[in-house]
PDB file of N, CA and C in Angstrom:
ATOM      1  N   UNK A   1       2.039   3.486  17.266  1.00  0.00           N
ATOM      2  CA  UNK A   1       1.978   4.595  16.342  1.00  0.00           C
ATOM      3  C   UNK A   1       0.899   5.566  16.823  1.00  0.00           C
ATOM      4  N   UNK A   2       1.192   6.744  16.327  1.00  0.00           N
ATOM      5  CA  UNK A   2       0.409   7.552  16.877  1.00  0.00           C
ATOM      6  C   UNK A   2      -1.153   7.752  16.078  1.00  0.00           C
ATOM      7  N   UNK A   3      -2.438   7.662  17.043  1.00  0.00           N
ATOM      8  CA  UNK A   3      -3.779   7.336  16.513  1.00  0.00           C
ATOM      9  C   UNK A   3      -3.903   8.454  15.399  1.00  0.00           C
ATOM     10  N   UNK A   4      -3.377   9.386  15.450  1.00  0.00           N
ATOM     11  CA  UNK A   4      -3.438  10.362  14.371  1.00  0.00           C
ATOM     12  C   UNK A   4      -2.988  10.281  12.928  1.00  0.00           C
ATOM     13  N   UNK A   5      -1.409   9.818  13.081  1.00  0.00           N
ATOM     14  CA  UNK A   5      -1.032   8.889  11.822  1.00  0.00           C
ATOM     15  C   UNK A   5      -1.671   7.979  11.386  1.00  0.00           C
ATOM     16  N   UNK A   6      -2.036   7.071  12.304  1.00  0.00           N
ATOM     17  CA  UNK A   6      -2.613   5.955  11.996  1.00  0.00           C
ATOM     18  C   UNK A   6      -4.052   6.081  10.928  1.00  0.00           C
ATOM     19  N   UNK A   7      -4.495   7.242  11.371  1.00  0.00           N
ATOM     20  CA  UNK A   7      -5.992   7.382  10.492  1.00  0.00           C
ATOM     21  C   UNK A   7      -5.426   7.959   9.010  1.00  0.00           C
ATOM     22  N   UNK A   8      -4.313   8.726   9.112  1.00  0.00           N
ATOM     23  CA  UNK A   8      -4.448   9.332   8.088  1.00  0.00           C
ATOM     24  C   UNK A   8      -3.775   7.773   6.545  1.00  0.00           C
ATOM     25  N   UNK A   9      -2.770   6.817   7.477  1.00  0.00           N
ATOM     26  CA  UNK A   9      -2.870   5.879   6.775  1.00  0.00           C
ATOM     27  C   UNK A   9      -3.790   5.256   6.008  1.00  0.00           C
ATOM     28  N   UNK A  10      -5.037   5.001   7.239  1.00  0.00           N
ATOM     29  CA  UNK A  10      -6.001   4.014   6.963  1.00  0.00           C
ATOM     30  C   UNK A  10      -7.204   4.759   6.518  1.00  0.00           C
ATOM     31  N   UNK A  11      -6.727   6.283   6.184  1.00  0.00           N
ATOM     32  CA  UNK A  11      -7.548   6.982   4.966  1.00  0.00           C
ATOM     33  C   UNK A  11      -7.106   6.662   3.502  1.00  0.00           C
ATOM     34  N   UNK A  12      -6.049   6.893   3.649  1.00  0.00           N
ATOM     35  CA  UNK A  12      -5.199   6.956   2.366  1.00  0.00           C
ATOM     36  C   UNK A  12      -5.701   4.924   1.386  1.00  0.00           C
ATOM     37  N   UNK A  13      -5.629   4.328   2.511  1.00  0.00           N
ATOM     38  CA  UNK A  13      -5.676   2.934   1.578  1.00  0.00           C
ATOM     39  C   UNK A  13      -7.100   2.700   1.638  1.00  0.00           C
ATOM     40  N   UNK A  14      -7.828   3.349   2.323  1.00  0.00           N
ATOM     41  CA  UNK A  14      -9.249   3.186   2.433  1.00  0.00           C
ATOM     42  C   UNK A  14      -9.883   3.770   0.762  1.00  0.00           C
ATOM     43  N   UNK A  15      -9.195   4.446   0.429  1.00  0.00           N
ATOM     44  CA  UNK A  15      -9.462   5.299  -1.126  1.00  0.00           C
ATOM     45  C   UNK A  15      -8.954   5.303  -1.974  1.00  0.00           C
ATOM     46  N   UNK A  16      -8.069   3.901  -1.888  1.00  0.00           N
ATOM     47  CA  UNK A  16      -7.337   3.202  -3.281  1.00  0.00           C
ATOM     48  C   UNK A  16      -8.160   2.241  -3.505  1.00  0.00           C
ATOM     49  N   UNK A  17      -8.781   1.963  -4.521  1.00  0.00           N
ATOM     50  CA  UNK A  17      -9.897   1.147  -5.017  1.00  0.00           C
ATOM     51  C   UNK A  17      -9.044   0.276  -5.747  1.00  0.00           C
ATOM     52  N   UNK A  18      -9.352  -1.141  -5.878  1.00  0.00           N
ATOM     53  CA  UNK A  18      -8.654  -2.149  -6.800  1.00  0.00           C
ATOM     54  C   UNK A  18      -9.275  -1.918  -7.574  1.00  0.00           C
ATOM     55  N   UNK A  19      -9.478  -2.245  -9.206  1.00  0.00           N
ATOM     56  CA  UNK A  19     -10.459  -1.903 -10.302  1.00  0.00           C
ATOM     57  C   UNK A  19     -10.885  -3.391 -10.668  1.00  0.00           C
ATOM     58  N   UNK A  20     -10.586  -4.305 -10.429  1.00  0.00           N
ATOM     59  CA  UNK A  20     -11.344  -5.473 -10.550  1.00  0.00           C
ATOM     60  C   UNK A  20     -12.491  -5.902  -9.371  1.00  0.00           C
ATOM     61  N   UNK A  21     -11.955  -5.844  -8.190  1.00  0.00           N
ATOM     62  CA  UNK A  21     -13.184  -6.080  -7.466  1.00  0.00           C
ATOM     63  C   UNK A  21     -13.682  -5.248  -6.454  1.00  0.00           C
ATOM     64  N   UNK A  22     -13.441  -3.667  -6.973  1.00  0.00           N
ATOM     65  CA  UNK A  22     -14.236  -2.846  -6.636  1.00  0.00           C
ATOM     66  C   UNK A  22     -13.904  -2.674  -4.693  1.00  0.00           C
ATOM     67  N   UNK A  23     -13.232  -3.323  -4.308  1.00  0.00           N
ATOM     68  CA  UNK A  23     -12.606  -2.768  -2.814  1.00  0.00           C
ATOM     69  C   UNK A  23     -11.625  -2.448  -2.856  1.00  0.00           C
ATOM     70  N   UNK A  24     -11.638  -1.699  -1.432  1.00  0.00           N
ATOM     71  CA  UNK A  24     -10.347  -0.549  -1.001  1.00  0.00           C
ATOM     72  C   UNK A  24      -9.357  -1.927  -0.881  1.00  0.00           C
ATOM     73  N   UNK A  25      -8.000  -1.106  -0.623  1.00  0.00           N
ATOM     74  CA  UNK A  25      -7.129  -1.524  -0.660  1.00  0.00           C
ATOM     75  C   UNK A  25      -6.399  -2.124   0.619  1.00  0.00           C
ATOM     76  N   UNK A  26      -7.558  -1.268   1.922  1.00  0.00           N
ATOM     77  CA  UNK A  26      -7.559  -1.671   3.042  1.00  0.00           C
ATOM     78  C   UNK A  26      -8.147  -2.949   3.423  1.00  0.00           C
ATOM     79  N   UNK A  27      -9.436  -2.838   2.506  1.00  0.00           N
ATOM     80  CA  UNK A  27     -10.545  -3.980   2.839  1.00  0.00           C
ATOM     81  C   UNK A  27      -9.846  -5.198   2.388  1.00  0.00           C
ATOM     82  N   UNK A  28      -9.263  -4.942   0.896  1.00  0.00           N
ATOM     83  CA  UNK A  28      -8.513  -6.304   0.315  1.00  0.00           C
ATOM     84  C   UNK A  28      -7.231  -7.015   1.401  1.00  0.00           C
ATOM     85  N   UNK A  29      -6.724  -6.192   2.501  1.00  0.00           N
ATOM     86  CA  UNK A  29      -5.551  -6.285   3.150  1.00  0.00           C
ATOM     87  C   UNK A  29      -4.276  -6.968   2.449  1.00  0.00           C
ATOM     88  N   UNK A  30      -4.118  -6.035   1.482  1.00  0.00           N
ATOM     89  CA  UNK A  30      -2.912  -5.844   0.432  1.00  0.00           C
ATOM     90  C   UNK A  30      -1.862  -5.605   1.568  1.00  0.00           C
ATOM     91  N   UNK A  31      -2.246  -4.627   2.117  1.00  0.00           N
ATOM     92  CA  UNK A  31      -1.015  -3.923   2.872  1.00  0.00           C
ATOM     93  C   UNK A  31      -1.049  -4.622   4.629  1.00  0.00           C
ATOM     94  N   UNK A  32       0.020  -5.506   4.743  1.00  0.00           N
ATOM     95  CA  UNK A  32       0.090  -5.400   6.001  1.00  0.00           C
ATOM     96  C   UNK A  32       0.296  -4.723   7.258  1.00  0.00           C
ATOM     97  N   UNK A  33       1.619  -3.573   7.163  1.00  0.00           N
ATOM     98  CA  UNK A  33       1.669  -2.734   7.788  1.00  0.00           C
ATOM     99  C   UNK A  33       2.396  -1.817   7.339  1.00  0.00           C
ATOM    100  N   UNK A  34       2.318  -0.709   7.797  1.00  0.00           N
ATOM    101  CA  UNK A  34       3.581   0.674   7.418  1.00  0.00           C
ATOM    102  C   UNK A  34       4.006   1.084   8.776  1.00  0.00           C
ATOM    103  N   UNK A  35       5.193   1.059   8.338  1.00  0.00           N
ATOM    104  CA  UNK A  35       6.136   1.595   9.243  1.00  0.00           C
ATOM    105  C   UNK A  35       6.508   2.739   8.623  1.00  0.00           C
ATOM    106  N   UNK A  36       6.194   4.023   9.806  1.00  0.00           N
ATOM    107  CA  UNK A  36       6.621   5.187   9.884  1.00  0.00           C
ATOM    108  C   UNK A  36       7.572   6.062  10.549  1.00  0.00           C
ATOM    109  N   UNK A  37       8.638   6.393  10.046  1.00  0.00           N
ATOM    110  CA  UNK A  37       9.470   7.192  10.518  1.00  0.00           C
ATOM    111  C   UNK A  37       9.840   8.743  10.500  1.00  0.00           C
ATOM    112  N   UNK A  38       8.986   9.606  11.389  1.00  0.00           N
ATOM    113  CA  UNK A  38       9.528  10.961  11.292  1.00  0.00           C
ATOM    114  C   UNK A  38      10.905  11.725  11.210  1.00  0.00           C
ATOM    115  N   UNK A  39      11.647  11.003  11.985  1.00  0.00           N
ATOM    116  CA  UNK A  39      12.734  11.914  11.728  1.00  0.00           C
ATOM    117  C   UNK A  39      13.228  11.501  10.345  1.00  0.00           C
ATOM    118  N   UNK A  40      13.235  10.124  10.050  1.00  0.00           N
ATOM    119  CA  UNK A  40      14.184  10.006   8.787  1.00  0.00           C
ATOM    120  C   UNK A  40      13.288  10.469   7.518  1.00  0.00           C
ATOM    121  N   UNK A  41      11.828  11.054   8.633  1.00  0.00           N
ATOM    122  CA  UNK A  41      10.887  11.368   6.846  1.00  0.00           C
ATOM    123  C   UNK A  41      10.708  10.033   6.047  1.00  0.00           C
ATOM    124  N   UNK A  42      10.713   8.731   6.179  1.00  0.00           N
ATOM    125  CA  UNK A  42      10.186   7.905   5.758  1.00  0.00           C
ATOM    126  C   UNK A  42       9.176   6.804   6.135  1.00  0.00           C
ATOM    127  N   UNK A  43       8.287   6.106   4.774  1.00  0.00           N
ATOM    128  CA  UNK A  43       7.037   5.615   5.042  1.00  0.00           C
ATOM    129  C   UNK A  43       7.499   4.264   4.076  1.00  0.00           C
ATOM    130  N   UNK A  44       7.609   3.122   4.820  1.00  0.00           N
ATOM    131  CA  UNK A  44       7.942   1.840   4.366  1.00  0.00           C
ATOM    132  C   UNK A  44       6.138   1.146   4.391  1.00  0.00           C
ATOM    133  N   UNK A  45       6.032   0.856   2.927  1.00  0.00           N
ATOM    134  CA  UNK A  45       4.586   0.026   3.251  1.00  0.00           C
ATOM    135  C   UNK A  45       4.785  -1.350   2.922  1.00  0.00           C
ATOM    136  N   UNK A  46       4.598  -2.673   3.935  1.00  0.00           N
ATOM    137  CA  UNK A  46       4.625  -4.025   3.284  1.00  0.00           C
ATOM    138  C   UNK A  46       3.353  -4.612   2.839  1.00  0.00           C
ATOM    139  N   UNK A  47       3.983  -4.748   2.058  1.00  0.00           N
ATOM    140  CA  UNK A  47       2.808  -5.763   0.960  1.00  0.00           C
ATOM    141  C   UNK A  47       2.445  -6.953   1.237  1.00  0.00           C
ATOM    142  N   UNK A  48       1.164  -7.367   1.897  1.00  0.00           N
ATOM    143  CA  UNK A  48       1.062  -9.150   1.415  1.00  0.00           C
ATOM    144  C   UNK A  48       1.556  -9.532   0.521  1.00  0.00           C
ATOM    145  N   UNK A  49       1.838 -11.044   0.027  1.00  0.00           N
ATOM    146  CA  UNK A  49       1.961 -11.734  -0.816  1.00  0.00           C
ATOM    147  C   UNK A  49       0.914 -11.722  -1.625  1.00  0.00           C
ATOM    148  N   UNK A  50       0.971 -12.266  -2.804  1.00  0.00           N
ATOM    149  CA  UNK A  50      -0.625 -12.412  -3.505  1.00  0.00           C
ATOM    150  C   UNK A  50      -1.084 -14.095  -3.550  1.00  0.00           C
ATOM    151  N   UNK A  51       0.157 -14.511  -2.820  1.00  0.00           N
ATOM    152  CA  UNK A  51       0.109 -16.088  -2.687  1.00  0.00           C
ATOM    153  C   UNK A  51       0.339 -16.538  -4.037  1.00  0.00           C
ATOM    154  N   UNK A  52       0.575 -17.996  -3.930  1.00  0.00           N
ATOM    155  CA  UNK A  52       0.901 -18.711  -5.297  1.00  0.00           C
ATOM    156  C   UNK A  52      -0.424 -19.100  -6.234  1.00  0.00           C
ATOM    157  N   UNK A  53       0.051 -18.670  -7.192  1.00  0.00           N
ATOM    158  CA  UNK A  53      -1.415 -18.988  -8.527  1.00  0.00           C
ATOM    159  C   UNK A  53      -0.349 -19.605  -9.648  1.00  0.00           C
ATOM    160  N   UNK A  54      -1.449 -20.087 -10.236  1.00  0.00           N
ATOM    161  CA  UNK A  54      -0.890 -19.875 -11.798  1.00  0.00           C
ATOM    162  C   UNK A  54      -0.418 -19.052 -12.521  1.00  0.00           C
ATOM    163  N   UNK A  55       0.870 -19.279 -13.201  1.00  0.00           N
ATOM    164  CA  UNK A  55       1.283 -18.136 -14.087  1.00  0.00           C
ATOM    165  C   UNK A  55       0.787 -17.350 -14.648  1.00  0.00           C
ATOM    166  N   UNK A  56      -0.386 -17.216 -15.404  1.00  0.00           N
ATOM    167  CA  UNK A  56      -0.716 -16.363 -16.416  1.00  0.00           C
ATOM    168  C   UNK A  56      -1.726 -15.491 -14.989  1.00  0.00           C
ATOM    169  N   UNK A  57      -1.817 -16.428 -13.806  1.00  0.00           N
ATOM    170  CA  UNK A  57      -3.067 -15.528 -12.441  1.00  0.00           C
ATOM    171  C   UNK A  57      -1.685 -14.414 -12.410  1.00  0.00           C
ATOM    172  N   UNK A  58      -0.106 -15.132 -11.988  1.00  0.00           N
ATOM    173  CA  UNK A  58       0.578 -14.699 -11.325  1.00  0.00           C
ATOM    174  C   UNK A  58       0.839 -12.796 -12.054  1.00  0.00           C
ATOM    175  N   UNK A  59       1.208 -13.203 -13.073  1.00  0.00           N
ATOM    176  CA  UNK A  59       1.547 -12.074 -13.999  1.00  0.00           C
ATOM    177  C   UNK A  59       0.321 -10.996 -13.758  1.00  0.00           C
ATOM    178  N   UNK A  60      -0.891 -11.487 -13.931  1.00  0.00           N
ATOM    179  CA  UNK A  60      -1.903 -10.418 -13.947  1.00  0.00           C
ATOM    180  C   UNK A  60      -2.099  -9.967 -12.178  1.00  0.00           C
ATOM    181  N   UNK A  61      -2.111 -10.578 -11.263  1.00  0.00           N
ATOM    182  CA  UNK A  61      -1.793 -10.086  -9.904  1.00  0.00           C
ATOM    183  C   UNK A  61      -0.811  -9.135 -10.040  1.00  0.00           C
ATOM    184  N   UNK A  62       0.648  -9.239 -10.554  1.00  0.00           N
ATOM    185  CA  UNK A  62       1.891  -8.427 -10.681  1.00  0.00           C
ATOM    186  C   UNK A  62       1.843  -7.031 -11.419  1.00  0.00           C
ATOM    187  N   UNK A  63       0.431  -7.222 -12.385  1.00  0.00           N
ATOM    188  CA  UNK A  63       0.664  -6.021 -12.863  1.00  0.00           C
ATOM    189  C   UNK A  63      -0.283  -5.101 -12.114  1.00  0.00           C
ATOM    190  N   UNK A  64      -2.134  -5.631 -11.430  1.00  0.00           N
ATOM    191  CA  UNK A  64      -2.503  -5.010 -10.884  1.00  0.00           C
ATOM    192  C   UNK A  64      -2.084  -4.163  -9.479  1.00  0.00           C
ATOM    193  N   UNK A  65      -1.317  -5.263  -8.797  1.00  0.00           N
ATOM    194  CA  UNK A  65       0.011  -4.718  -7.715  1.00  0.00           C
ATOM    195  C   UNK A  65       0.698  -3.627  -8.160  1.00  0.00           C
ATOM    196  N   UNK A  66       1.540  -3.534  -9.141  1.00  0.00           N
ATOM    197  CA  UNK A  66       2.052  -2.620  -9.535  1.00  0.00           C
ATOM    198  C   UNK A  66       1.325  -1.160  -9.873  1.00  0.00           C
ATOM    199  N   UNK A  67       0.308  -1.191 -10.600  1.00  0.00           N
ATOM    200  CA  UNK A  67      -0.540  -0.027 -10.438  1.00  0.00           C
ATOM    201  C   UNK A  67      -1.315   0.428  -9.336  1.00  0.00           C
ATOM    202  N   UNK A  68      -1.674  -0.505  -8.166  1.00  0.00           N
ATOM    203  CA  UNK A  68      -1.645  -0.090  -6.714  1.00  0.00           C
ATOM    204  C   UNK A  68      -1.046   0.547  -5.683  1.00  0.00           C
ATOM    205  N   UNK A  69       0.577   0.200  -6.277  1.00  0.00           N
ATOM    206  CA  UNK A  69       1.630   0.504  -5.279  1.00  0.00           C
ATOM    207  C   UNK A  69       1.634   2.269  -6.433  1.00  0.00           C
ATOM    208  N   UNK A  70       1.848   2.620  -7.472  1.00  0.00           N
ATOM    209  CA  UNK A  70       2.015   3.394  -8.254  1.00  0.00           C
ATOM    210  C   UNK A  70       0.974   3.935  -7.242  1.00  0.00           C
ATOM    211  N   UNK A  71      -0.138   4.136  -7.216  1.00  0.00           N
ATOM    212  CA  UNK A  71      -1.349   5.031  -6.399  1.00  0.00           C
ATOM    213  C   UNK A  71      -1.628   5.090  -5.352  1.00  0.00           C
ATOM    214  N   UNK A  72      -0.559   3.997  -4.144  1.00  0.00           N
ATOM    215  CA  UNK A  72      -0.381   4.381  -3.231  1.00  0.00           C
ATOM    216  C   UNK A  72       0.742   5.571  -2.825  1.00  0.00           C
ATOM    217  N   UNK A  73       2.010   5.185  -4.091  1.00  0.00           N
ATOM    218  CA  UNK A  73       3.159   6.067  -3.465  1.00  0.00           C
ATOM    219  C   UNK A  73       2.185   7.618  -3.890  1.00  0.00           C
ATOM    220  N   UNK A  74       1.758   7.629  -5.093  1.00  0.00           N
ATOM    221  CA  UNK A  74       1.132   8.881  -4.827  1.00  0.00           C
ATOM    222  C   UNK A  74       0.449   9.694  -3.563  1.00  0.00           C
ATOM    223  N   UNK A  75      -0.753   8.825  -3.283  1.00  0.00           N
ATOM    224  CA  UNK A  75      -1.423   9.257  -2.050  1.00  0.00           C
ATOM    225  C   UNK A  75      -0.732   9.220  -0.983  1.00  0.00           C
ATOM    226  N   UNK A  76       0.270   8.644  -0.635  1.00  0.00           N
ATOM    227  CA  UNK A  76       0.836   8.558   0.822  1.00  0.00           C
ATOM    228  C   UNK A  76       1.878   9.858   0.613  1.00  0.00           C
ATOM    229  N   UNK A  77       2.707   9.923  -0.864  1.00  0.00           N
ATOM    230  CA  UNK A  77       2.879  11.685  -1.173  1.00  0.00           C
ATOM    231  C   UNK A  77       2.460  12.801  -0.362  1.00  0.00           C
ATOM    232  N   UNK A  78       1.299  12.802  -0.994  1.00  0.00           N
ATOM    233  CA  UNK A  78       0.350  14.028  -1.139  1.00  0.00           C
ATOM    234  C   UNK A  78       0.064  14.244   0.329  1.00  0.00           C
ATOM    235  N   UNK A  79      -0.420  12.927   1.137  1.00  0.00           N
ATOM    236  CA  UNK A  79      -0.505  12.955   2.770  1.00  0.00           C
ATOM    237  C   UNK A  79       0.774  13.265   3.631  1.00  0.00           C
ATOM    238  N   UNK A  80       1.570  12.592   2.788  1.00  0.00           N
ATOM    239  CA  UNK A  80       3.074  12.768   4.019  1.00  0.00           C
ATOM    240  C   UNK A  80       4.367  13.728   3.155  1.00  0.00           C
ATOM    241  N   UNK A  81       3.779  15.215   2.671  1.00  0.00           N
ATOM    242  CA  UNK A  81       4.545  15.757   1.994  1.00  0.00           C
ATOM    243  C   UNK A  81       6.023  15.719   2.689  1.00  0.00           C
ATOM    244  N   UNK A  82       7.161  15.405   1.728  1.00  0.00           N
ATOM    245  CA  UNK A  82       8.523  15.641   1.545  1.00  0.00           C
ATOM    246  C   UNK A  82       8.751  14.380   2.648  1.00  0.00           C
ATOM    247  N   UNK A  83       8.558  13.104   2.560  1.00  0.00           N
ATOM    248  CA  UNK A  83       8.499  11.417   3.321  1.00  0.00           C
ATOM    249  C   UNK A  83       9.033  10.747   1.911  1.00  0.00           C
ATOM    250  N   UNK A  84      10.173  10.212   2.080  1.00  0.00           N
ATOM    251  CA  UNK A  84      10.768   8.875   1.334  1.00  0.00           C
ATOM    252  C   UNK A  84       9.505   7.684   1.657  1.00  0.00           C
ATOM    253  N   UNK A  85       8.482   7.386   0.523  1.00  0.00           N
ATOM    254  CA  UNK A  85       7.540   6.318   0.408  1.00  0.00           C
ATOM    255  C   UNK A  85       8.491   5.134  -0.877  1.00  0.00           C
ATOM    256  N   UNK A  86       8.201   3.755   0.047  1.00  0.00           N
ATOM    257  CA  UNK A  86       9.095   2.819  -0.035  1.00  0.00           C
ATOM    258  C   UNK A  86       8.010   1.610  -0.270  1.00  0.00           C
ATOM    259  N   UNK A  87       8.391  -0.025  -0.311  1.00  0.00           N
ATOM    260  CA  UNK A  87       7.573  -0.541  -0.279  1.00  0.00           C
ATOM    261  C   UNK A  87       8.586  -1.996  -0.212  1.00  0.00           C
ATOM    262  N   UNK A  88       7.706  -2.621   0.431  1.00  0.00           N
ATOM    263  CA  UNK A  88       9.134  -4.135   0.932  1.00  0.00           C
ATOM    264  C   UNK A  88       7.630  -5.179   0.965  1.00  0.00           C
ATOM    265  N   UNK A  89       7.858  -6.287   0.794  1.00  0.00           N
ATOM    266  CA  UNK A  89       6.929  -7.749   1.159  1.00  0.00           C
ATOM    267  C   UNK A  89       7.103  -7.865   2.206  1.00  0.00           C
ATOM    268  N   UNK A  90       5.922  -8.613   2.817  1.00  0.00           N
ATOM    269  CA  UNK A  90       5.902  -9.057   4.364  1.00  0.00           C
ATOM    270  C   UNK A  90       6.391 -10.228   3.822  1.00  0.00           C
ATOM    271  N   UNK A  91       7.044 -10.599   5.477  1.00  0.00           N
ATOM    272  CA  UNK A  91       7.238 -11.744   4.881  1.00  0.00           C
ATOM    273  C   UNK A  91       7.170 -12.694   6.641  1.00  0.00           C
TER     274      UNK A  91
END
């Protein structure tokens, strides 16, 4: 990928803050990788797992995930105007 994209990625998750323990979203390595595609204009980001917990862990992981990915598709928006932002599990 090109070092130029690449920063503007690892800006973008560098300044999504988790609200429980206060690190980026980079530092937490939520996100394994994004795959970027110019011509098709799209930005696929995979997600770690949050690994297996307990139910009542599991649910509250699921919802903080969810408001992560909500503030990533924003920021990766705003960075990669008019880009289909997507999101798949590593697996």
């Amino acid at each position: 990928m090109d070092p130029k994209i690449q920063n503007i990625i690892d800006s973008v998750l560098d300044k999504i803050m988790d609200s429980q323990s206060g690190m980026s979203v980079l530092s937490l390595g939520l996100v394994q990788k994004v795959r970027y595609n110019e011509t098709e204009k799209k930005l696929i980001v995979f997600l770690n797992p949050m690994g297996k917990s307990k139910t009542c862990c599991s649910a509250l992981n699921m919802t903080i995930l969810a408001d992560l990915e909500k503030k990533m598709e924003s920021d990766f928006a705003r960075a990669f105007s008019g880009f289909a932002i997507s999101f798949a599990n590593a697996q």
